[in-house]
Protein backbone atom coordinates (compact mmCIF):
# COMPACT_ATOMS: atom_id res chain seq x y z
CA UNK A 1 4.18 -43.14 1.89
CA UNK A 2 5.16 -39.49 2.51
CA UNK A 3 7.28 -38.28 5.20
CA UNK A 4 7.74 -35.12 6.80
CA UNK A 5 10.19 -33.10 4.56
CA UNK A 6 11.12 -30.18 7.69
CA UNK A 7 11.77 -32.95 10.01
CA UNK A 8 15.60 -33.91 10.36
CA UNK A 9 14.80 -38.45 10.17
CA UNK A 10 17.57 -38.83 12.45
CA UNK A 11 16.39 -36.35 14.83
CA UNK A 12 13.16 -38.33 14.98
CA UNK A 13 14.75 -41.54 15.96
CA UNK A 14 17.29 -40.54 18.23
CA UNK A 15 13.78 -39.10 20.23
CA UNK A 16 11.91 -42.55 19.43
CA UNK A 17 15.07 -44.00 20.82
CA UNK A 18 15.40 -41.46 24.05
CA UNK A 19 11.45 -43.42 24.61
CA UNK A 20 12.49 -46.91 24.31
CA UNK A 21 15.45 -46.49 26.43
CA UNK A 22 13.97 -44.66 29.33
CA UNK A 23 10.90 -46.76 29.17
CA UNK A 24 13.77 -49.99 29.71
CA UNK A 25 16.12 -48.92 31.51
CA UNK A 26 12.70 -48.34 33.74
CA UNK A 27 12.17 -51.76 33.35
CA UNK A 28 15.42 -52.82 34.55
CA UNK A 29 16.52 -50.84 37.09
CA UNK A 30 13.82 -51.86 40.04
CA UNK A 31 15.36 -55.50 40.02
CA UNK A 32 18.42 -53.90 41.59
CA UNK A 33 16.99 -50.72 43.57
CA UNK A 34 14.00 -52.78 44.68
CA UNK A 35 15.41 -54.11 47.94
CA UNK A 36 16.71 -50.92 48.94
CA UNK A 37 13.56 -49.34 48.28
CA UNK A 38 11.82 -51.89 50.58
CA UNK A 39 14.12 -50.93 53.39
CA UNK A 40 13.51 -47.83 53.44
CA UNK A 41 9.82 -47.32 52.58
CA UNK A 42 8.34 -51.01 54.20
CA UNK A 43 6.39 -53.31 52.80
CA UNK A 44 6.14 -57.39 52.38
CA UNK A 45 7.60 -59.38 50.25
CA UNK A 46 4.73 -59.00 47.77
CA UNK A 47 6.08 -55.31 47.75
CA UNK A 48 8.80 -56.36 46.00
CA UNK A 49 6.75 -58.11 43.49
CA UNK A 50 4.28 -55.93 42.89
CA UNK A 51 7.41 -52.78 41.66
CA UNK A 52 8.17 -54.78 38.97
CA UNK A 53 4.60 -56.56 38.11
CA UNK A 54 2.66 -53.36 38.84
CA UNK A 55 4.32 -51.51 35.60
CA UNK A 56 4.69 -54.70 33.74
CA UNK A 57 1.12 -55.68 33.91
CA UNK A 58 -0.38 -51.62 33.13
CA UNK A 59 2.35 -51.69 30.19
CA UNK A 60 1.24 -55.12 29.09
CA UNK A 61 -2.47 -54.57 28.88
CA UNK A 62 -2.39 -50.70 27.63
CA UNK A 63 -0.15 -51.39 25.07
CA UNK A 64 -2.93 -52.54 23.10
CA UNK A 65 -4.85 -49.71 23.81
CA UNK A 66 -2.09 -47.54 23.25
CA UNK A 67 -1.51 -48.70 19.63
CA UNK A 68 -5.05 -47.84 18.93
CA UNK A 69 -4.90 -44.65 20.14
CA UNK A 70 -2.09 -43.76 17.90
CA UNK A 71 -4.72 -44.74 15.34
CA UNK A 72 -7.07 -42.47 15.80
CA UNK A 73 -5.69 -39.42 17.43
CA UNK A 74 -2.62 -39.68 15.51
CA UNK A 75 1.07 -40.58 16.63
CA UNK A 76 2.68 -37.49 17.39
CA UNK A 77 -0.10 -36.11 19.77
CA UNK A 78 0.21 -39.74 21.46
CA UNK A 79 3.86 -39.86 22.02
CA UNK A 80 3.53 -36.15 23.70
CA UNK A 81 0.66 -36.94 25.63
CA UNK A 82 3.01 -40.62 26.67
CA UNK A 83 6.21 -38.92 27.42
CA UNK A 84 4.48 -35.98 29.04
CA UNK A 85 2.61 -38.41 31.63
CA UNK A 86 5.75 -40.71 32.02
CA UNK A 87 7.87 -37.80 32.88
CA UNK A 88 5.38 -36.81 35.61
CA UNK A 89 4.93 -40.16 37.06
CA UNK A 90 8.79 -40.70 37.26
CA UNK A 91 8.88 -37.36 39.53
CA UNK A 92 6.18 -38.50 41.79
CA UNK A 93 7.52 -41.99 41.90
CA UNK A 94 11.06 -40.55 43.31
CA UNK A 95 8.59 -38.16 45.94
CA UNK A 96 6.48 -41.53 46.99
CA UNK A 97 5.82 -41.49 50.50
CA UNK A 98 5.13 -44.92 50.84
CA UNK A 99 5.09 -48.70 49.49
CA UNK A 100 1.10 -48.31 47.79
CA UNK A 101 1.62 -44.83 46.95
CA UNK A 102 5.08 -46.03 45.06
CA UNK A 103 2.94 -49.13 43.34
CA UNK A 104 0.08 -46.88 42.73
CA UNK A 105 2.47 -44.22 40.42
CA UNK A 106 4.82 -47.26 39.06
CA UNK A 107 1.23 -48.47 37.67
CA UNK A 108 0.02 -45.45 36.37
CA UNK A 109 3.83 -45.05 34.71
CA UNK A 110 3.23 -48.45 33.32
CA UNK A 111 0.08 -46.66 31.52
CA UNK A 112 2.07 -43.58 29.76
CA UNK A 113 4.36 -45.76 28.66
CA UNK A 114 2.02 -48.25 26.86
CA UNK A 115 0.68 -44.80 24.89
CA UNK A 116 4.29 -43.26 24.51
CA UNK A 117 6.11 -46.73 22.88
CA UNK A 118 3.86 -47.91 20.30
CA UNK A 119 4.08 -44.61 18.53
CA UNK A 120 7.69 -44.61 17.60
CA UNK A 121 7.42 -47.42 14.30
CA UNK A 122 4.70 -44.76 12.85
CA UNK A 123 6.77 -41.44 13.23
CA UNK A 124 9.80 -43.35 11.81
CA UNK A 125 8.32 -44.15 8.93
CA UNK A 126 6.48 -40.92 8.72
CA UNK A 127 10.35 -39.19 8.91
CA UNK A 128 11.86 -41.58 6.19
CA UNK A 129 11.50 -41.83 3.21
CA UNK A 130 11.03 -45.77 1.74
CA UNK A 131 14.99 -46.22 0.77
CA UNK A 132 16.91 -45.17 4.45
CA UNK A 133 14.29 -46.98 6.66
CA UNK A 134 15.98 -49.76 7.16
CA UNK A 135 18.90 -48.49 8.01
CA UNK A 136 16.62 -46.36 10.85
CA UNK A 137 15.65 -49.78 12.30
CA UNK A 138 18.75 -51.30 12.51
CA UNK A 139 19.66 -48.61 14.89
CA UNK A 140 17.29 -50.24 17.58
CA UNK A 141 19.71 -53.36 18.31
CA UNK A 142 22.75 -51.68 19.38
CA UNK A 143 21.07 -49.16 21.59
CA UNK A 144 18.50 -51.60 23.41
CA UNK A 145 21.56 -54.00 23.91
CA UNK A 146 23.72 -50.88 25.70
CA UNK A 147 20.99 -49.76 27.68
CA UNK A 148 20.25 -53.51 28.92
CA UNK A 149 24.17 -53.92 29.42
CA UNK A 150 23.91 -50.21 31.45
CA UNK A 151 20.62 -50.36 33.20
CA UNK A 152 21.19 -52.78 36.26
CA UNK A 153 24.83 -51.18 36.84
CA UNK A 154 22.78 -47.47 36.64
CA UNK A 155 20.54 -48.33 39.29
CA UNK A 156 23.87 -49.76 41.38
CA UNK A 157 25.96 -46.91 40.59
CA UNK A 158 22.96 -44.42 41.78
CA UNK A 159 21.92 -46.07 44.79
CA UNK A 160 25.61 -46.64 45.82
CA UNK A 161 25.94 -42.79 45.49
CA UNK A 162 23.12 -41.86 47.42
CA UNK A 163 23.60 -38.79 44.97
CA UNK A 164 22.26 -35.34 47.58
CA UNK A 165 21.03 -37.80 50.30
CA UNK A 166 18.59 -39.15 47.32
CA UNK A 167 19.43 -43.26 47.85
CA UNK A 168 17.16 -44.72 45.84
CA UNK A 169 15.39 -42.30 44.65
CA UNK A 170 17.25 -40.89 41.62
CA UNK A 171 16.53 -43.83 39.24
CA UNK A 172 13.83 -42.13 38.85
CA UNK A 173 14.86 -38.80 39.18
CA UNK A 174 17.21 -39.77 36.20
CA UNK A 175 14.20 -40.20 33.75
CA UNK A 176 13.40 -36.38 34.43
CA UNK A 177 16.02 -34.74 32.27
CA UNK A 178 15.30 -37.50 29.53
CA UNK A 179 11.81 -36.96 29.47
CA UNK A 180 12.46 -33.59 29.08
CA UNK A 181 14.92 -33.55 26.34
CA UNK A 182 12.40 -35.96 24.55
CA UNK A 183 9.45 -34.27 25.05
CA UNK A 184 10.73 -30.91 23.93
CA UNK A 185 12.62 -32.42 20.88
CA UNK A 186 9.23 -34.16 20.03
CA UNK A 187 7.44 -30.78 20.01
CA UNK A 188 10.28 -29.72 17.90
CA UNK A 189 10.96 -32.00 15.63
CA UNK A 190 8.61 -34.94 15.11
CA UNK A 191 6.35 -35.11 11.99
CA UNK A 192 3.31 -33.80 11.96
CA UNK A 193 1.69 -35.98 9.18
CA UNK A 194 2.23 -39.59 10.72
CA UNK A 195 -0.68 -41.44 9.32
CA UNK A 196 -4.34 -42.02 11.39
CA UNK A 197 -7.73 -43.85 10.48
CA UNK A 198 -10.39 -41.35 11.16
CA UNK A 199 -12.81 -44.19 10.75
CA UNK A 200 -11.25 -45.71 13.83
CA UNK A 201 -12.82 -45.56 17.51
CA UNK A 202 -11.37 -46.23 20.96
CA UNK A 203 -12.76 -50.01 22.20
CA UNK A 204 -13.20 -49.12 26.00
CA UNK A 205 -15.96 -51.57 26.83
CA UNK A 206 -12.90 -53.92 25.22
CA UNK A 207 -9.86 -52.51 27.01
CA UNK A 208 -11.96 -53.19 30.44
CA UNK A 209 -13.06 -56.11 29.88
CA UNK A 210 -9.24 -57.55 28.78
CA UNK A 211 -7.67 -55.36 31.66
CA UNK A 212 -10.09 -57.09 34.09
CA UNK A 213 -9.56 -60.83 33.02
CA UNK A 214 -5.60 -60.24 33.40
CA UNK A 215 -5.74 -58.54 36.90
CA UNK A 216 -7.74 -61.59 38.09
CA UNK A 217 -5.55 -63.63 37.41
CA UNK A 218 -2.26 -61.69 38.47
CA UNK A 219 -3.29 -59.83 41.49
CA UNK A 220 -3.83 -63.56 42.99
CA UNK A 221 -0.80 -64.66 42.16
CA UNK A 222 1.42 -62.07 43.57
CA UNK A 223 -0.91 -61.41 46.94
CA UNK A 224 -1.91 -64.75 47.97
CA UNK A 225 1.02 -66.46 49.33
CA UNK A 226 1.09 -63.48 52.31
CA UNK A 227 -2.68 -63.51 52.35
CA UNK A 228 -2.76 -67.47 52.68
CA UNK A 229 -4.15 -68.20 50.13
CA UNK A 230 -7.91 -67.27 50.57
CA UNK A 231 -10.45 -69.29 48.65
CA UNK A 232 -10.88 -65.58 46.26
CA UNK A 233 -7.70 -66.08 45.05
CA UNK A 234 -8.78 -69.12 43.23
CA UNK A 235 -11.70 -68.18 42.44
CA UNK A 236 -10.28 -65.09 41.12
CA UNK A 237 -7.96 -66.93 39.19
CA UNK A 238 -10.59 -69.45 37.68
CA UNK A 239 -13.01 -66.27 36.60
CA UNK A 240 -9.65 -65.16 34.41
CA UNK A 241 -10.82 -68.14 32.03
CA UNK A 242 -14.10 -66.94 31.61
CA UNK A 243 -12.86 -63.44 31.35
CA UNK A 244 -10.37 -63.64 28.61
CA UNK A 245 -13.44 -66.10 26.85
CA UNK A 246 -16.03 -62.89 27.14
CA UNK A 247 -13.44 -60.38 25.50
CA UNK A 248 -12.95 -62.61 22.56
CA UNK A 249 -17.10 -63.25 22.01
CA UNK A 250 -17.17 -59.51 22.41
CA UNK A 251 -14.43 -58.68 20.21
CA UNK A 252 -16.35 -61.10 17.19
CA UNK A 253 -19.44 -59.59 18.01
CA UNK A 254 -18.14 -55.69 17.23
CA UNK A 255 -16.44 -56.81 14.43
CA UNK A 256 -20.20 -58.38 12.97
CA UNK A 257 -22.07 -55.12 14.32
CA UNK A 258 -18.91 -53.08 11.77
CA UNK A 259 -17.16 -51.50 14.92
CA UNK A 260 -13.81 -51.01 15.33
CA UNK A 261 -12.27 -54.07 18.03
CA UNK A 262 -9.06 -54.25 20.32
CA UNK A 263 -8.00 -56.95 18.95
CA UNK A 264 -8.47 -58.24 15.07
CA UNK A 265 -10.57 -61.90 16.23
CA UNK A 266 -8.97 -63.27 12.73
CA UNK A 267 -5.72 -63.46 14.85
CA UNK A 268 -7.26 -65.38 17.39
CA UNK A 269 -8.09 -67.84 14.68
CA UNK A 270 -4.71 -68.87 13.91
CA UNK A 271 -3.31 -71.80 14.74
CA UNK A 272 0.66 -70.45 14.63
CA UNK A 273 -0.43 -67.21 15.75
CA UNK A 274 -1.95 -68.67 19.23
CA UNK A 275 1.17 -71.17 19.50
CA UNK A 276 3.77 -68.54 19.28
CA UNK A 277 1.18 -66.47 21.82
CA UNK A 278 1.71 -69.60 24.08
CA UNK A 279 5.56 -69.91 23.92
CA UNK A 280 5.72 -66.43 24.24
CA UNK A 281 4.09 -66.22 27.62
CA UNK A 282 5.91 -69.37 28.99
CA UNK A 283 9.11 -68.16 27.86
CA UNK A 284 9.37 -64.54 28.90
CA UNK A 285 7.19 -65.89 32.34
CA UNK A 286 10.68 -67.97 32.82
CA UNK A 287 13.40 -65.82 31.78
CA UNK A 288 11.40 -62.20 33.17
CA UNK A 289 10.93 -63.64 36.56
CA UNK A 290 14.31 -65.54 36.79
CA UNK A 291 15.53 -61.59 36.32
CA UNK A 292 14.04 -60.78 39.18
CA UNK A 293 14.87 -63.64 41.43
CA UNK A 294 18.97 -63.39 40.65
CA UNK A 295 18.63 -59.79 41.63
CA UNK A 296 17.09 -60.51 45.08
CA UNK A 297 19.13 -63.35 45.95
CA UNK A 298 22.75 -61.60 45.16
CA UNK A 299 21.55 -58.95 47.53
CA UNK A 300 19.72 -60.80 50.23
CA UNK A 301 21.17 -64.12 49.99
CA UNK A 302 24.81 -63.17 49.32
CA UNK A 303 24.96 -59.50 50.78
CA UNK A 304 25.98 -57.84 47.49
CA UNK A 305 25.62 -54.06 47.47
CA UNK A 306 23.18 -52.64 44.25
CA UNK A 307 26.52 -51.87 42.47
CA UNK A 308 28.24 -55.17 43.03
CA UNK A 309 25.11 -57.26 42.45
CA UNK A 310 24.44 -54.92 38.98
CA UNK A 311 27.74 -55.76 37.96
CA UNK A 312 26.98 -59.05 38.58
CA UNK A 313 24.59 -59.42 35.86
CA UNK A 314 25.84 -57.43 33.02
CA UNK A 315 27.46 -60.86 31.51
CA UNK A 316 23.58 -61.59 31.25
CA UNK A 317 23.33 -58.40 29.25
CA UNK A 318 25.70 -58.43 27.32
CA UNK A 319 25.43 -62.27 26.31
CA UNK A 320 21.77 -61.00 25.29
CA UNK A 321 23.10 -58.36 22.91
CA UNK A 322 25.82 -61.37 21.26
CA UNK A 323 23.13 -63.90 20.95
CA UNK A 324 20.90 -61.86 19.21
CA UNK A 325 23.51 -60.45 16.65
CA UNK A 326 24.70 -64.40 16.48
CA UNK A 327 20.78 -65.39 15.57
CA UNK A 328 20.41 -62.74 13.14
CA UNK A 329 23.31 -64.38 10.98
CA UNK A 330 22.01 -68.37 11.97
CA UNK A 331 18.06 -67.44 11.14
CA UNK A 332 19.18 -67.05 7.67
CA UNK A 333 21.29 -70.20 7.08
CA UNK A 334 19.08 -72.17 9.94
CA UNK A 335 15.96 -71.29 9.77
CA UNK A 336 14.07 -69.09 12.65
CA UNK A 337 12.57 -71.87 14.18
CA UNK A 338 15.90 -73.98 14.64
CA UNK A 339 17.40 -70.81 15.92
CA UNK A 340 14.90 -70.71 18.35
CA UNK A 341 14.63 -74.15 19.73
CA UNK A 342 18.63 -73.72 19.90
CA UNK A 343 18.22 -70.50 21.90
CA UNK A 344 15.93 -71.35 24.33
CA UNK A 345 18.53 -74.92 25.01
CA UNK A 346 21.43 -72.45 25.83
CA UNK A 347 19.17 -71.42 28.16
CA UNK A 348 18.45 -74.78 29.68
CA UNK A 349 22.31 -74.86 29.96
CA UNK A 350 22.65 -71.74 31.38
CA UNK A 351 20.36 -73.07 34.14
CA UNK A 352 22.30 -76.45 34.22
CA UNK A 353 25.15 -74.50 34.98
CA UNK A 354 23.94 -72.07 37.65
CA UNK A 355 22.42 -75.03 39.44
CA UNK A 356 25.83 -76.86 39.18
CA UNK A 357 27.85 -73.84 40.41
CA UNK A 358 25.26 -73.11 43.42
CA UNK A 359 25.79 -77.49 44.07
CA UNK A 360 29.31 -77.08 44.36
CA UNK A 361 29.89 -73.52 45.90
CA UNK A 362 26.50 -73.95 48.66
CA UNK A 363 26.27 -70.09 47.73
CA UNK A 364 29.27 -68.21 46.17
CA UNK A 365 31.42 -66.29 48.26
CA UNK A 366 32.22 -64.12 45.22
CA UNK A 367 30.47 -63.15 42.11
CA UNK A 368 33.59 -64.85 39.57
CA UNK A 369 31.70 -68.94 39.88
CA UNK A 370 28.46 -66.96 39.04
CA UNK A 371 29.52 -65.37 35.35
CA UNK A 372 29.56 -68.38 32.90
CA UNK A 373 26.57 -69.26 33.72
CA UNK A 374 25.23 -65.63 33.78
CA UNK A 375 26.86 -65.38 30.13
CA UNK A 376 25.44 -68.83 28.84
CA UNK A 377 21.60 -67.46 30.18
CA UNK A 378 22.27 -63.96 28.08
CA UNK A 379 23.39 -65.72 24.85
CA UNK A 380 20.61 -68.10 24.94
CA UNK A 381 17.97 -65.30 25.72
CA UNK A 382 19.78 -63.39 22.99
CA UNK A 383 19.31 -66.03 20.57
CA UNK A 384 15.78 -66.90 21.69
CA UNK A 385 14.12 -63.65 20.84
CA UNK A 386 15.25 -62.67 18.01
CA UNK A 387 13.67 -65.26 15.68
CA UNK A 388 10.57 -65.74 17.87
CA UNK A 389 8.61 -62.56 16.67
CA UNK A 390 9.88 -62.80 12.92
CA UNK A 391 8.52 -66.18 13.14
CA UNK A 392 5.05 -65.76 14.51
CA UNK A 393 4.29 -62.64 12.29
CA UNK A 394 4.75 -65.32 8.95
CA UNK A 395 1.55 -66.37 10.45
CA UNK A 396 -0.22 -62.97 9.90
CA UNK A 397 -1.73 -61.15 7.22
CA UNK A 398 -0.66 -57.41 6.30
CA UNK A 399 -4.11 -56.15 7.92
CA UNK A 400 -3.56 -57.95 10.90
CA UNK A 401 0.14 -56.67 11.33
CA UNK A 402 -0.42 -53.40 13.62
CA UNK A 403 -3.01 -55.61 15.94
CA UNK A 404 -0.59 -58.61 15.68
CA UNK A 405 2.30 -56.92 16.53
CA UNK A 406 0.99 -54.71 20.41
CA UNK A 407 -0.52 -58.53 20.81
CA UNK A 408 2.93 -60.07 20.86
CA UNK A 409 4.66 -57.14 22.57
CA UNK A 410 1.78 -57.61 25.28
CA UNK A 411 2.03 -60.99 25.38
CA UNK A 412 5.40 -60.74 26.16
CA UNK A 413 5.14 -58.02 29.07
CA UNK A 414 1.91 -60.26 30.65
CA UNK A 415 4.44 -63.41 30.53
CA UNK A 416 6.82 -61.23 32.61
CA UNK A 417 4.08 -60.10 34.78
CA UNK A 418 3.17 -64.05 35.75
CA UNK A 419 6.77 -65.17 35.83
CA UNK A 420 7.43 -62.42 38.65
CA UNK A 421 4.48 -63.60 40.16
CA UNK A 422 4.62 -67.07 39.99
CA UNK A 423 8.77 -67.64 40.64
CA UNK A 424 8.45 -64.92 43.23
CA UNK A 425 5.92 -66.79 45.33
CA UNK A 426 8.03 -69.82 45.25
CA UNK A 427 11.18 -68.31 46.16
CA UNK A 428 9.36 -66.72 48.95
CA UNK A 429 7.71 -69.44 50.19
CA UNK A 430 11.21 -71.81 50.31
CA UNK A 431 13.02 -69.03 51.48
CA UNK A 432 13.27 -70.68 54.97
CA UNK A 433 14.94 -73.56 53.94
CA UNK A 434 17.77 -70.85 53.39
CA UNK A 435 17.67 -68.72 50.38
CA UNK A 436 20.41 -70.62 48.05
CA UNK A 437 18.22 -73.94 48.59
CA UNK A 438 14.87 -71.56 47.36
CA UNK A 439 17.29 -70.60 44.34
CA UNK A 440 18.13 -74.01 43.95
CA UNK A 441 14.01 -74.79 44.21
CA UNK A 442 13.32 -72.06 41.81
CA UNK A 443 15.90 -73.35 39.00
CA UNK A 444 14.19 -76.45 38.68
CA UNK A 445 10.80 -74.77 38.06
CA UNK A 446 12.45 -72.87 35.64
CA UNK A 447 13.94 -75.64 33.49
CA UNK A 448 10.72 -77.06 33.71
CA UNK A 449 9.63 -74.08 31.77
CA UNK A 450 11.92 -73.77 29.78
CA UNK A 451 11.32 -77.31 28.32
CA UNK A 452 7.79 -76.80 27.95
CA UNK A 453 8.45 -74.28 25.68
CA UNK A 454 10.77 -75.74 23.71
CA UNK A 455 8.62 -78.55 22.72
CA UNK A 456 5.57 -75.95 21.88
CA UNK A 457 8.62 -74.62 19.39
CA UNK A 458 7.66 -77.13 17.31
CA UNK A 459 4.28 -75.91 16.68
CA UNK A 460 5.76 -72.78 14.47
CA UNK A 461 6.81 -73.21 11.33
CA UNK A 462 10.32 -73.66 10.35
CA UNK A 463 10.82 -70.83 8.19
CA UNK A 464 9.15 -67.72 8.48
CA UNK A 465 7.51 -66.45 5.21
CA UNK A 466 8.89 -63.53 3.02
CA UNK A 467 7.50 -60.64 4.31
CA UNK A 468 6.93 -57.02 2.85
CA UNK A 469 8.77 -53.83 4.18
CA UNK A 470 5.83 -53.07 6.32
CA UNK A 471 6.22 -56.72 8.12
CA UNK A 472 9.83 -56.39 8.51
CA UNK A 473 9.49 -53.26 10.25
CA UNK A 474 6.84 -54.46 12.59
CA UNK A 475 8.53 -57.15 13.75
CA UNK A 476 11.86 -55.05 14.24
CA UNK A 477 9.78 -52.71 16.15
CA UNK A 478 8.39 -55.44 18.21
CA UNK A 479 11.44 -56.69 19.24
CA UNK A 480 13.09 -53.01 20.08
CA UNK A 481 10.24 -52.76 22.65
């Protein structure tokens, strides 16, 4: 492998990491903000959804695409053309006039950053050389665990401020000096050589047909409860099947014809592979939309302020951070799939314990009953993902691994997409019963989930395989976006 001998290495990650941080904290901060954003712009309750499922779902289903390109343009022309377009989008999100025009640029933010992220794990390895990788990925942990810890008390601190008469406004207009900074030091500094397949062409036929099957069956899910629930929405959510079924027989038939596909079909083959695809999307589903839910009920259920109700969770973000250090230690002496199973039962008892502390409080009068159980959730989360993706990857062949590894990543963004969906319905729909009985309502679904995936645990194997460099890296990579 060669690597790009002007390029400082460490100068290249620490603008792959500026990326992956403003692309999460992005993530993250809406939870908070959102509420406040839907006072002052408008909107339903799907409004709400739709912030955080709007750049989910975009993110989710170009990430594949977005991999590809990286492919065949290159990475380093990629993660310009990403950061350039999620720069942009942040300004006009922070200008939006209104709730569609907000969801329309949060969507189309979702799309630069499904081109900017997948570039990084190619530009690292173009900047170094075989012997200090490693120690280049290990980097990722540490600063996606601080910016999870920071990025819910960000968004309280900045729409507490109301920074220039902004309010809600400047978590966006935060990403602007970032984006800058990154997209300047990536004209500067990033390596010019990172590898591409000229052979390679963009599947757009492909990336419609996949893009089409998932907004059937989304779009449904977050709009029908305030539409009623009109017989399309079912029968939108029934063509999804069908959908999904005519990108895979498409996806065979270009690899037969010698064309390039979205997706390697081999992986669809795979017994593991498709499991772990399964628990994936039930388990990030549970814990992504769960996010979402806490956030909304501190602030409308229990009157917390952004800042107070950020604070609130960053025991959930920082257990995350401990459980996945803990699991990197226990996959070794464990095995990744014990780790897992383990993981995703703190979780269960996280829930046990939230349900138990909302039972005995009727709705907390402060946030103190509320942080064990936020603490147990983060650990289990933690200690959830950090085996899961080292696990499903044993599965995979080297080919396979780029394809394998934007799958996963968009498997686990699509799983967020339906949980906000699907949770966010329900607490909607209970909410007058009184908001701590629709949280109450909502925790049971979600241990129901939360089983279900447990037991499809068992369908992995126990120990993930050995893996080459290249593996390792992809599934570090995974797991830092």
């Amino acid at each position: 492998m060669r690597y790009e001998q002007r390029s400082d290495p460490w100068i290249v990650l620490a603008i792959v990491l500026a990326a992956e941080v403003m692309d999460l904290l992005d993530a993250t901060v809406i939870a908070i903000a959102g509420p406040s954003i839907r006072a002052d712009l408008g909107g339903g309750t799907a409004f709400l959804q739709w912030l955080a499922a709007g750049y989910t779902l975009a993110f989710a289903v170009g990430l594949v695409t977005g991999g590809r390109l990286g492919d065949v343009f290159g990475r380093r022309p990629m993660f310009l053309a990403g950061a350039a377009g999620f720069t942009l989008m942040s300004l006009l999100c922070a200008i939006a006039p209104g709730p569609a025009w907000l969801i329309a640029f949060r969507v189309l933010q979702g799309l630069c950053g499904a081109v900017l992220i997948p570039q990084g794990l190619g530009l690292i390895k173009a900047a170094f050389p075989p012997e200090k990788a490693g120690s280049a990925f290990a980097a990722f942990g540490p600063v996606m665990g601080l910016s999870a810890v920071c990025g819910p008390i960000l968004a309280g601190v900045l729409v507490d401020a109301d920074l220039f008469g902004t309010g809600w406004r400047a978590i966006f207009l935060i990403n602007l000096p970032v984006g800058l900074a990154a997209l300047l030091g990536a004209a500067r500094w990033l390596p010019r050589n990172a590898e591409r397949d000229p052979g390679l062409r963009l599947d757009l036929p492909g990336t419609a047909l996949l893009g089409g099957a998932l907004l059937l069956l989304v779009f449904p899910l977050v709009q029908g409860r305030e539409l009623g629930w009109p017989w399309w929405c079912w029968a939108a959510m029934a063509a999804s099947v069908p959908g999904l079924w005519l990108f895979r027989r498409y996806e065979q038939g270009r690899v037969r014809a010698g064309h390039s596909p979205l997706v390697e079909p081999s992986l669809l083959a795979k017994r593991r592979f498709n499991a772990g695809l399964v628990v994936g999307l039930i388990f990030f589903a549970g814990v992504m939309g769960l996010s979402l839910i806490i956030s909304v009920y501190l602030q409308l259920g229990l009157g917390y302020s952004p800042l107070r109700a950020g604070l609130t969770q960053a025991p959930w973000a920082f257990g995350t951070a401990l459980g996945a250090v803990a699991a990197h230690g226990l996959s070794a002496r464990l095995g990744g799939r014990k780790v897992l199973v383990g993981g995703t039962g703190v979780v269960v008892l996280g829930v046990v314990v939230f349900l138990g502390t909302l039972a005995a409080t009727g709705g907390p009068a402060s946030p103190w009953p509320l942080l064990p159980a936020l603490l147990v959730l983060g650990i289990g989360m933690g200690a959830s993902m950090a085996p899961y993706f080292d696990i499903v990857l044993a599965a995979v062949d080297p080919h396979e691994l780029g394809s394998a590894s934007g799958t996963l990543t968009a498997a686990q963004q699509i799983g967020g997409a339906i949980g906000v969906a699907v949770l966010g319905t329900a607490f909607f729909s209970w909410a007058g019963r009184g908001l701590t009985v629709s949280l109450e309502r909502v925790l049971w679904l979600e241990l129901g989930l939360l089983v279900l995936a447990g037991a499809l645990c068992f369908l992995l194997p126990a120990l993930a395989r050995e893996e080459t460099p290249e593996a390792h890296e992809a599934s570090v990579a995974t797991v830092a976006g």
